[in-house]
Structures are given as C-alpha cells and as structure tokens.
Protein backbone atom coordinates (compact mmCIF):
# COMPACT_ATOMS: atom_id res chain seq x y z
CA UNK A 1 101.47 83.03 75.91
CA UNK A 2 97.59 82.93 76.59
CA UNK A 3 96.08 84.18 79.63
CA UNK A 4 95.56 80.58 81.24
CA UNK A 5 99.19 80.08 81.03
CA UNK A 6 100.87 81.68 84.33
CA UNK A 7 103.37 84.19 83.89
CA UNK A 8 106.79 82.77 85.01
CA UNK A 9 108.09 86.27 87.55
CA UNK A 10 111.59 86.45 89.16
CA UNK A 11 113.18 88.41 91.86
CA UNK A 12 115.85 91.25 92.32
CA UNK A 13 117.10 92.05 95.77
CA UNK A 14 116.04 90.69 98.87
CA UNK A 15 116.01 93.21 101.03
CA UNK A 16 113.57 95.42 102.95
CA UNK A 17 111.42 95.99 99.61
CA UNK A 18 112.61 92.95 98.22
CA UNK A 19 111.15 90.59 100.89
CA UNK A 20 107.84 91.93 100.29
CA UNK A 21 107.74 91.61 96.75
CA UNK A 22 108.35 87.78 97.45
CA UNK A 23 105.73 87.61 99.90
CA UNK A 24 103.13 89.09 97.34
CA UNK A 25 104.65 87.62 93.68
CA UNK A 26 103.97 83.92 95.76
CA UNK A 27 100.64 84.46 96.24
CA UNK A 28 99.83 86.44 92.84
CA UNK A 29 97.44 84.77 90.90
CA UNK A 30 98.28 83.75 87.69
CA UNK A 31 101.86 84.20 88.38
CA UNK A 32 104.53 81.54 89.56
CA UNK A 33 107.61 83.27 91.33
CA UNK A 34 110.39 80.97 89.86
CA UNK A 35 113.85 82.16 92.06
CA UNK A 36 115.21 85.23 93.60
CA UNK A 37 118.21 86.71 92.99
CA UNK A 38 120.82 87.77 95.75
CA UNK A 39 124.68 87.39 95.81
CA UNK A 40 123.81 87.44 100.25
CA UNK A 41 121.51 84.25 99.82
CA UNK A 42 118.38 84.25 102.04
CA UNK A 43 119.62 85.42 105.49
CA UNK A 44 116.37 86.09 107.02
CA UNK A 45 114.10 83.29 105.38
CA UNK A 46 111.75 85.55 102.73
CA UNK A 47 112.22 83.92 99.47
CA UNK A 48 109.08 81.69 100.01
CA UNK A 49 110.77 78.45 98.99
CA UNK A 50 112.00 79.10 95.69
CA UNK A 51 115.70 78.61 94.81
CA UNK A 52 118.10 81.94 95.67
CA UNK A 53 120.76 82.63 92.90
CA UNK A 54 123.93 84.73 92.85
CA UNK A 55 123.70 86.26 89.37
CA UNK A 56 120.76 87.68 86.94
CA UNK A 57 121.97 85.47 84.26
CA UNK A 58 121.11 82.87 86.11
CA UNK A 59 117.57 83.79 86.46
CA UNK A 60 117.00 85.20 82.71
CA UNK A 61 118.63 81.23 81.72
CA UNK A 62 115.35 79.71 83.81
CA UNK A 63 113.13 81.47 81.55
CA UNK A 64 111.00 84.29 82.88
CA UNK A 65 108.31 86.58 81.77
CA UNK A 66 109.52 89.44 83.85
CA UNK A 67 111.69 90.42 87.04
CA UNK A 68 111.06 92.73 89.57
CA UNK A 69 113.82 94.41 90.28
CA UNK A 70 114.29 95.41 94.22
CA UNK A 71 118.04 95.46 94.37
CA UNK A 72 120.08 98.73 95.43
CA UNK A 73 119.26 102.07 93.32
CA UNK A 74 122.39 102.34 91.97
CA UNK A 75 122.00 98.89 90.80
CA UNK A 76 119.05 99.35 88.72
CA UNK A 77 120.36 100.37 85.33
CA UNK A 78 122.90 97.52 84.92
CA UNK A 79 120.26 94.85 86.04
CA UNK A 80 117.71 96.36 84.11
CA UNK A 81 120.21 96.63 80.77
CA UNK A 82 120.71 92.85 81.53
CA UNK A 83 117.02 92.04 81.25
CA UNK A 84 116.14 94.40 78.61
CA UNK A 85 118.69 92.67 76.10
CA UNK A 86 117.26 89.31 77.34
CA UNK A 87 113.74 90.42 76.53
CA UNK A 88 112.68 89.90 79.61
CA UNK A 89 110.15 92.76 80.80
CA UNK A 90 110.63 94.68 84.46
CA UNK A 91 109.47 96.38 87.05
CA UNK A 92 111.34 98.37 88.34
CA UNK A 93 111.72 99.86 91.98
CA UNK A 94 111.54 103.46 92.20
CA UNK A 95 113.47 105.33 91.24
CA UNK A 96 113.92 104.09 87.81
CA UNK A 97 117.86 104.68 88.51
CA UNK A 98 120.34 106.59 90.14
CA UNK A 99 120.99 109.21 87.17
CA UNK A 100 118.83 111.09 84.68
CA UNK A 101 121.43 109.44 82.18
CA UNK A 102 120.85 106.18 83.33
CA UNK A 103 117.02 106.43 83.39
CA UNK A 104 117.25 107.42 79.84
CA UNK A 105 119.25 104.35 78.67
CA UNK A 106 116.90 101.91 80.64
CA UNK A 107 113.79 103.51 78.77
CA UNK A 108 115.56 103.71 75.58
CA UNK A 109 116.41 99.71 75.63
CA UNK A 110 113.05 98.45 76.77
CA UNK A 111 111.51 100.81 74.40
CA UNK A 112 113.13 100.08 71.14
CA UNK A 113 112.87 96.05 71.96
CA UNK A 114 108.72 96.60 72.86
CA UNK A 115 108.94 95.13 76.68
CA UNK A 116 106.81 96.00 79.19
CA UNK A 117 108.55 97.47 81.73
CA UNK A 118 107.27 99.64 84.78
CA UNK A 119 108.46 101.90 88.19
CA UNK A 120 107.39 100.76 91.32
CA UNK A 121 106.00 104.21 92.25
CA UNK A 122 103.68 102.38 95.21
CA UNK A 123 101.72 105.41 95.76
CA UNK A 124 99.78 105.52 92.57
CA UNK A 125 98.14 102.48 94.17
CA UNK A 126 97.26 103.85 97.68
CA UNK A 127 93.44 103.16 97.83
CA UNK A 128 93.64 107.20 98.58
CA UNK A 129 95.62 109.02 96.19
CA UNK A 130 93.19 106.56 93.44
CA UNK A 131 90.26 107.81 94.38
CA UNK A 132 91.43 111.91 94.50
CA UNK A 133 92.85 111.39 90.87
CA UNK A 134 89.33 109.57 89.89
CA UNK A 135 87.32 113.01 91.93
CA UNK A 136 90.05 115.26 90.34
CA UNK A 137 89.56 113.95 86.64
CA UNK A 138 85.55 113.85 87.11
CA UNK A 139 85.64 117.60 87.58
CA UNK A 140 84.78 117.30 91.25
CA UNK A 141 87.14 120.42 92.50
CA UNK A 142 86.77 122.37 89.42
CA UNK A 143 90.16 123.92 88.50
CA UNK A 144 93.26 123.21 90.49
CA UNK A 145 95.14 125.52 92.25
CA UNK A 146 97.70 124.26 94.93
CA UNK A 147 99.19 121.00 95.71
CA UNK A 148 100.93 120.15 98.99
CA UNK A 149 102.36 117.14 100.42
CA UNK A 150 104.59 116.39 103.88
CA UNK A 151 106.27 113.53 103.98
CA UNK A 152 108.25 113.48 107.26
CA UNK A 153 109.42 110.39 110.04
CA UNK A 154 112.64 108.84 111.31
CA UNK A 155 115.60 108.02 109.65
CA UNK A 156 114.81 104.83 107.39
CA UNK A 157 117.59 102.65 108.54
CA UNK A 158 117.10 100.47 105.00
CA UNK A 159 118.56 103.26 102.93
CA UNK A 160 122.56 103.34 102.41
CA UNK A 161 122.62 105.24 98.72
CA UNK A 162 120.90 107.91 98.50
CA UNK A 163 119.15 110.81 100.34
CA UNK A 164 115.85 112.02 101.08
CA UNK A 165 115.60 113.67 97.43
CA UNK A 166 115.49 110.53 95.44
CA UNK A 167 114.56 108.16 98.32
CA UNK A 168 111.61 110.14 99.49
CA UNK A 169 110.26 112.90 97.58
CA UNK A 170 110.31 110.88 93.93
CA UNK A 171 107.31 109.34 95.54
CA UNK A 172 105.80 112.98 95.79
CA UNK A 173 106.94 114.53 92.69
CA UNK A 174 105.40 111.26 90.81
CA UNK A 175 101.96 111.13 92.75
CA UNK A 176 101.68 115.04 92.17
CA UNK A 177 102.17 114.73 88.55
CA UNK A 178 99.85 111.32 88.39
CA UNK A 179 96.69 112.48 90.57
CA UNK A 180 96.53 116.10 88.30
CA UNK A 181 97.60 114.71 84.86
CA UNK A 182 100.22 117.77 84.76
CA UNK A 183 103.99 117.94 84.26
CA UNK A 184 106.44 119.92 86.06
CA UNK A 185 107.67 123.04 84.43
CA UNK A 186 109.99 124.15 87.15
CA UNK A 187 110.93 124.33 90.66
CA UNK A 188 113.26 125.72 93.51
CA UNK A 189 114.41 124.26 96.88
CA UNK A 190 116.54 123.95 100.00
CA UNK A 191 118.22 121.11 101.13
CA UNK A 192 119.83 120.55 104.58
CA UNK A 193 122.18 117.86 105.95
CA UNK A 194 121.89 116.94 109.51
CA UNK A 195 122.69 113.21 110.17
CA UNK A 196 126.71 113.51 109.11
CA UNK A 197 125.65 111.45 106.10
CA UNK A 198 126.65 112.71 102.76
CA UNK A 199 123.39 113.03 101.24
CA UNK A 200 120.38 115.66 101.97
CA UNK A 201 118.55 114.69 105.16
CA UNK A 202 115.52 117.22 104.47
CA UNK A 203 113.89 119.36 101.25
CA UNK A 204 111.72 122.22 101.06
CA UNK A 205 111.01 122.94 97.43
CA UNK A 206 108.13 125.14 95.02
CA UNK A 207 107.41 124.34 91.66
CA UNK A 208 104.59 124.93 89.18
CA UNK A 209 102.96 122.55 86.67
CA UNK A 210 101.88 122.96 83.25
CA UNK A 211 98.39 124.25 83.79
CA UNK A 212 100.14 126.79 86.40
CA UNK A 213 99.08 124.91 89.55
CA UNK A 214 101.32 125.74 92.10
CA UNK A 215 103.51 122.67 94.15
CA UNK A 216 104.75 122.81 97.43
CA UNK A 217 107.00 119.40 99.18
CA UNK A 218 108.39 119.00 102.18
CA UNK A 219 110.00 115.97 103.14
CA UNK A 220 112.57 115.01 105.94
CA UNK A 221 113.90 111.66 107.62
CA UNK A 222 115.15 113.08 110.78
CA UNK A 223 110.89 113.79 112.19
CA UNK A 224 110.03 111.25 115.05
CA UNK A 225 106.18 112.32 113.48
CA UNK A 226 105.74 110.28 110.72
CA UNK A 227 103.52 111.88 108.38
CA UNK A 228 102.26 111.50 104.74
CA UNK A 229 100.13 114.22 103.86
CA UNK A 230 98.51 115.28 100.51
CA UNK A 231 96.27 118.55 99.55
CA UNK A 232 95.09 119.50 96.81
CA UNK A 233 93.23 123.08 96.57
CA UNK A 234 90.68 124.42 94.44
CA UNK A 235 87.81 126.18 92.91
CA UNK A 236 85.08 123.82 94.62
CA UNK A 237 87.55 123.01 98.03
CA UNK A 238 90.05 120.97 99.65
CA UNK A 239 91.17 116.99 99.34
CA UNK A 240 92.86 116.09 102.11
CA UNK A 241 94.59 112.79 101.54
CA UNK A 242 96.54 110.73 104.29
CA UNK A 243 98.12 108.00 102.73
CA UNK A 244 99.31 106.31 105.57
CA UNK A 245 95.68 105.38 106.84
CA UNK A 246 94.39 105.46 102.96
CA UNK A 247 92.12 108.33 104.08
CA UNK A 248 90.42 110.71 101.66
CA UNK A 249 88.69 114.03 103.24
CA UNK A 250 86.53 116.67 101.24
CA UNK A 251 86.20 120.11 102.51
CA UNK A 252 83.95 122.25 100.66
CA UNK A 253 83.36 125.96 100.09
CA UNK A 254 80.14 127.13 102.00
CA UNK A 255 77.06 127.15 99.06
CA UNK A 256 75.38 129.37 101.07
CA UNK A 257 75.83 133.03 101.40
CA UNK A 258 76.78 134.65 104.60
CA UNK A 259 75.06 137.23 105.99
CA UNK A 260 77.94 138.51 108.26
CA UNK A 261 78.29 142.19 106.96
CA UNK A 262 82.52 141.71 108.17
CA UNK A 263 82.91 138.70 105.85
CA UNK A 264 81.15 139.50 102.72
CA UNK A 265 83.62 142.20 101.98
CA UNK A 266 86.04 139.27 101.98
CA UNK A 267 86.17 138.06 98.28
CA UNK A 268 87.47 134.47 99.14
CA UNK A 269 85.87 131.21 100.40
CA UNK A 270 84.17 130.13 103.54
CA UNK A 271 83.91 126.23 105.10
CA UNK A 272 81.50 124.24 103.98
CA UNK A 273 80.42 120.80 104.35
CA UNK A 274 83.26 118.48 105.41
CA UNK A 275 83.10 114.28 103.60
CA UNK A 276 85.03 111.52 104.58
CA UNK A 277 84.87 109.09 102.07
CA UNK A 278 84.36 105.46 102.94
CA UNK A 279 86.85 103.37 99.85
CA UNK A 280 87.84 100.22 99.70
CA UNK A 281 91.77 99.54 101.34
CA UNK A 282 93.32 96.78 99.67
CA UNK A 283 96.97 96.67 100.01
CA UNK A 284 98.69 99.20 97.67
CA UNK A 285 101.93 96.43 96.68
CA UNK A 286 99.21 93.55 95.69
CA UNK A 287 97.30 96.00 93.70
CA UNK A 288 100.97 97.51 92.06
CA UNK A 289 101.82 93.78 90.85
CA UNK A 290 98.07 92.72 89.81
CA UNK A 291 98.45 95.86 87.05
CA UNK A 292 102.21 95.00 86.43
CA UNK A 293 100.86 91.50 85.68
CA UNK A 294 97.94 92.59 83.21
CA UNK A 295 100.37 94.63 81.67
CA UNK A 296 102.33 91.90 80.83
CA UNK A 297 99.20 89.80 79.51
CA UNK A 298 98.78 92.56 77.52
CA UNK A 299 95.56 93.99 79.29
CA UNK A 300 94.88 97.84 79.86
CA UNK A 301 96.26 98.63 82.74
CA UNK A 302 97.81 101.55 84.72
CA UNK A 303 100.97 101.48 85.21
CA UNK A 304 103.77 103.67 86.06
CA UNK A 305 105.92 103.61 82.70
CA UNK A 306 109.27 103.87 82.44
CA UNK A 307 109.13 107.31 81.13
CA UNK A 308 106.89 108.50 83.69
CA UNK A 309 109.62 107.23 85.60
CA UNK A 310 112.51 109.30 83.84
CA UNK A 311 110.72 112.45 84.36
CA UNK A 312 109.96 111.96 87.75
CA UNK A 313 114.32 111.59 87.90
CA UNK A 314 114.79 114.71 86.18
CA UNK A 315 112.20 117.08 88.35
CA UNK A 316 114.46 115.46 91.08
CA UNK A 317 118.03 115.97 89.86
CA UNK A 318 116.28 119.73 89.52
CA UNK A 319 115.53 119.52 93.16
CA UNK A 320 119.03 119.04 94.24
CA UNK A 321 120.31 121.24 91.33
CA UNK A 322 118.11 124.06 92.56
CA UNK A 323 119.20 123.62 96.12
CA UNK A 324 123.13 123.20 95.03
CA UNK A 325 122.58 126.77 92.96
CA UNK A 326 120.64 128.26 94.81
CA UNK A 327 118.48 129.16 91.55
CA UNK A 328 115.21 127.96 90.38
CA UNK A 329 115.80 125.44 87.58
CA UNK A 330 113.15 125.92 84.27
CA UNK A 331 111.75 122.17 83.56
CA UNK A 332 109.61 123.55 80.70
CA UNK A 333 111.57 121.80 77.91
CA UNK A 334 111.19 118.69 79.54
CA UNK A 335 107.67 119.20 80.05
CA UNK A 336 107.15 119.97 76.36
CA UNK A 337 108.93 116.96 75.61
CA UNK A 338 106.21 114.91 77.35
C-alpha cells in the first residue's frame, strides 16, 4: 500500500471509549473508517455514518488495514486473536487484556505474523507527560530519584469488569515506566474495597525501577476530587505534571547559596526558581491514532507496543498479588527480560 492510498480502519466497541475513537478515526487523515462493530447496534448515534455489524468477521471480510479495538477488557484477547490470524493489525485499548496469560498470547500472535499492533495507553500522548519525558531524556533533572502520581475522582460509571488496579493505575504504571525509560523491578501495595463491588475500589502501592528510582501510586474511584497528578524528583528539582489541564511545572533547587547560618547545616535543597512551561495542547486521542496510523504506513513512530503493554499487565497482576499477600512481589526477572 503506498502512502497516498488511505488506510482502510475499523471499529471495536461502541461504548464510552469506543464512541470517541469513531469521532476521531472519521476525521483522521489519510484514514477511511469503513464500519464499527457492536452486537448492541448504534443506540446513541456515534458511528459517524458508517455501517454497524454484529460480528468481527464481518469487518475483517470488508477488508481493513487495522481495527481498533474498544470493546470490553475481557474481550480483548479473543478479538484481538481474531484479527491477528486475519493479518489485520490493532490497537488495542488498554489494558492489552484481562490476564498476564492472555497478554502474552496476543503479543505472541501479532509478533510471529509481523503486524503492527499497539495499546491505547492515552497518556503517553498528553501534551504534558511528552514534554517531561523529552526534559527527562535531555538531562534536564539530572538523575532521578522519586516518582509520584495520584490519580483519584468518582466512581467511573463506564466500568463493569474490572477494578481500579487494571482500570486506573495501568495508566500510571505505563506512563512511569515511559517518561523515565526504566522497568519495574518490584513493588508492594494495599488495596481496599468500599463500593460492595467485587473488585478493589482504591491502591496504595511502592515499587522501585531498574536504575533504583523509587515509585509511589495512589489511585481511588470513590474521591469526589478528581485529580491526576505526576512528580518526578531529582538532582536539579521537581516536574510537576497535571495531566488533566496538560500542565508542566519546574521547580528548581536554589543556585545560590544561603547565607542563613540555621540552614546551611542542612545538607539538602532549597527552592529555587519556579517555570511553567507554555506547550502546545492538542488532543491526546487524535495524536494516539496519528502515530498508530504512521505505524501502520510503516513510519517511525511512538507507539505503545504490545509488549510494553504485557509488562505494564504483569507490574499490575503484582499490584493485586502484593496486596492479596500481603508481601512485596520481586519483578526483577521480568525486568531483565525486557
């Protein structure tokens, strides 16, 4: 296929995610959305004209280039299997899938047949969290020590499967891994159930990376602050990254010497200069398909793999293992596996 060609796309799910991936895949450029997929039809008028099918089959027998695939979690592995032995590429919503099993088998059969195939890991785009991983890889803060993140708000009435581990804090445990280019090489939590639901309503959890950075995530559903918070600590100051305004804040260590006889016995860091940086916002879901679609074309682009993916599913089933044990689970082997 050459580049002037447009990239035939199809649809997945319908649903809260779902109906936003049709509003951007039908204005993409260089990309015609051909149907959706969605055994409940179009309830709520958001598949942007094009036809609504009950089955995947029936999509992969129109011909497409790739699918995104916004359909239930627990879902994602046998749609994605489907596509994979059609050779039809994917993106995938996050997570990958349900299971650490599961997440294997998906990379393993777009892997061996050379798809492209991605996770829809939305914060890697956030015109924030970009530019701290750009600062961060440029040397700005000097060595890392400490990343934090809250991510707190009311119960997200879209979710049915899952809990706050694998709904919520896969977004954390991938962007913490992305923005430092480290892996996780273990971590400990606590989990607590509120809402009579079956699954975790809230996590605390520590964990350390592979250059020894320490982690810290808390994340809860049952907050009526919503908040989406991201530090990262080190040898030249503090980012400060709120990715629900895309807002990136520098705080720096003083560069000047104080002369306060009570404070220079003190062998740490005093405030410095403070930076807000002015970036450019586009919309982090356009900006998540236009490098889904270069991928496809065969362009660099950055991209969540699939296996970026997997290992953001396993540092998660350690989360709830941890809590469940009560132990801190050891992720090094996975890390050297990387």
């Amino acid at each position: 296929m050459t580049t002037a060609q447009r990239l035939r796309a199809g649809l997945i799910g319908l649903g809260s995610m779902g109906r936003h991936h049709a509003r951007v895949l039908a204005g993409l450029e260089g990309v015609e959305l051909v149907a959706v997929v969605d055994p409940m039809g179009d309830k709520n008028g958001w598949a942007q004209g094009v036809p609504v099918l009950s089955t995947v089959e029936e999509l992969i027998s129109l011909g497409v280039d790739y699918a995104v695939v916004a359909c239930p979690t627990a879902l994602h592995e046998e749609v994605g299997l489907k596509l994979a032995e059609a050779g039809v590429g994917a993106l995938v919503e996050k997570p990958v899938a349900d299971t650490v099993d599961g997440a294997r088998r998906l990379v393993e059969a777009f892997e061996s047949r050379g798809l492209v195939a991605g996770v829809g890991h939305i914060e890697r785009c956030n015109p924030a969290l970009r530019s701290l991983r750009q600062r961060l890889e440029a040397g700005e803060l000097g060595d890392v020590y400490q990343v934090v993140t809250r991510r707190q708000g009311p119960f997200p009435h879209r979710i049915a499967d899952v809990g706050v581990v694998k709904d919520l804090a896969t977004h954390d445990i991938d962007l913490t891994g992305w923005v430092t280019g480290q892996t996780y090489t273990s971590i400990s939590a606590r989990t607590v159930s509120k809402s009579g639901r079956p699954h975790e309503d809230m996590v605390s959890a520590v964990g350390q990376l592979s250059d020894g950075t320490m982690v810290n995530h808390l994340v809860n559903w049952l907050s009526p602050l919503k908040e989406r918070f991201t530090s990262v600590t080190g040898e030249k100051g503090c980012f400060i990254a709120d990715t629900l305004t895309a807002d990136l804040t520098f705080y720096s260590n003083a560069a000047q010497a104080t002369e306060w006889e009570a404070l220079q016995a003190f062998r740490g860091v005093a405030e410095g200069d403070m930076i807000r940086y002015a970036i450019p916002k586009r919309e982090p879901l356009l900006v998540e398909h236009e490098l889904f679609r270069d991928a496809v074309l065969g362009k660099s682009s950055d991209i969540c793999t699939l296996r970026q993916g997997l290992r953001t599913v396993e540092v998660a089933a350690a989360v709830l293992q941890s809590a469940a044990s009560g132990t801190t689970v050891d992720l090094s082997a996975h890390a050297a596996a990387q």
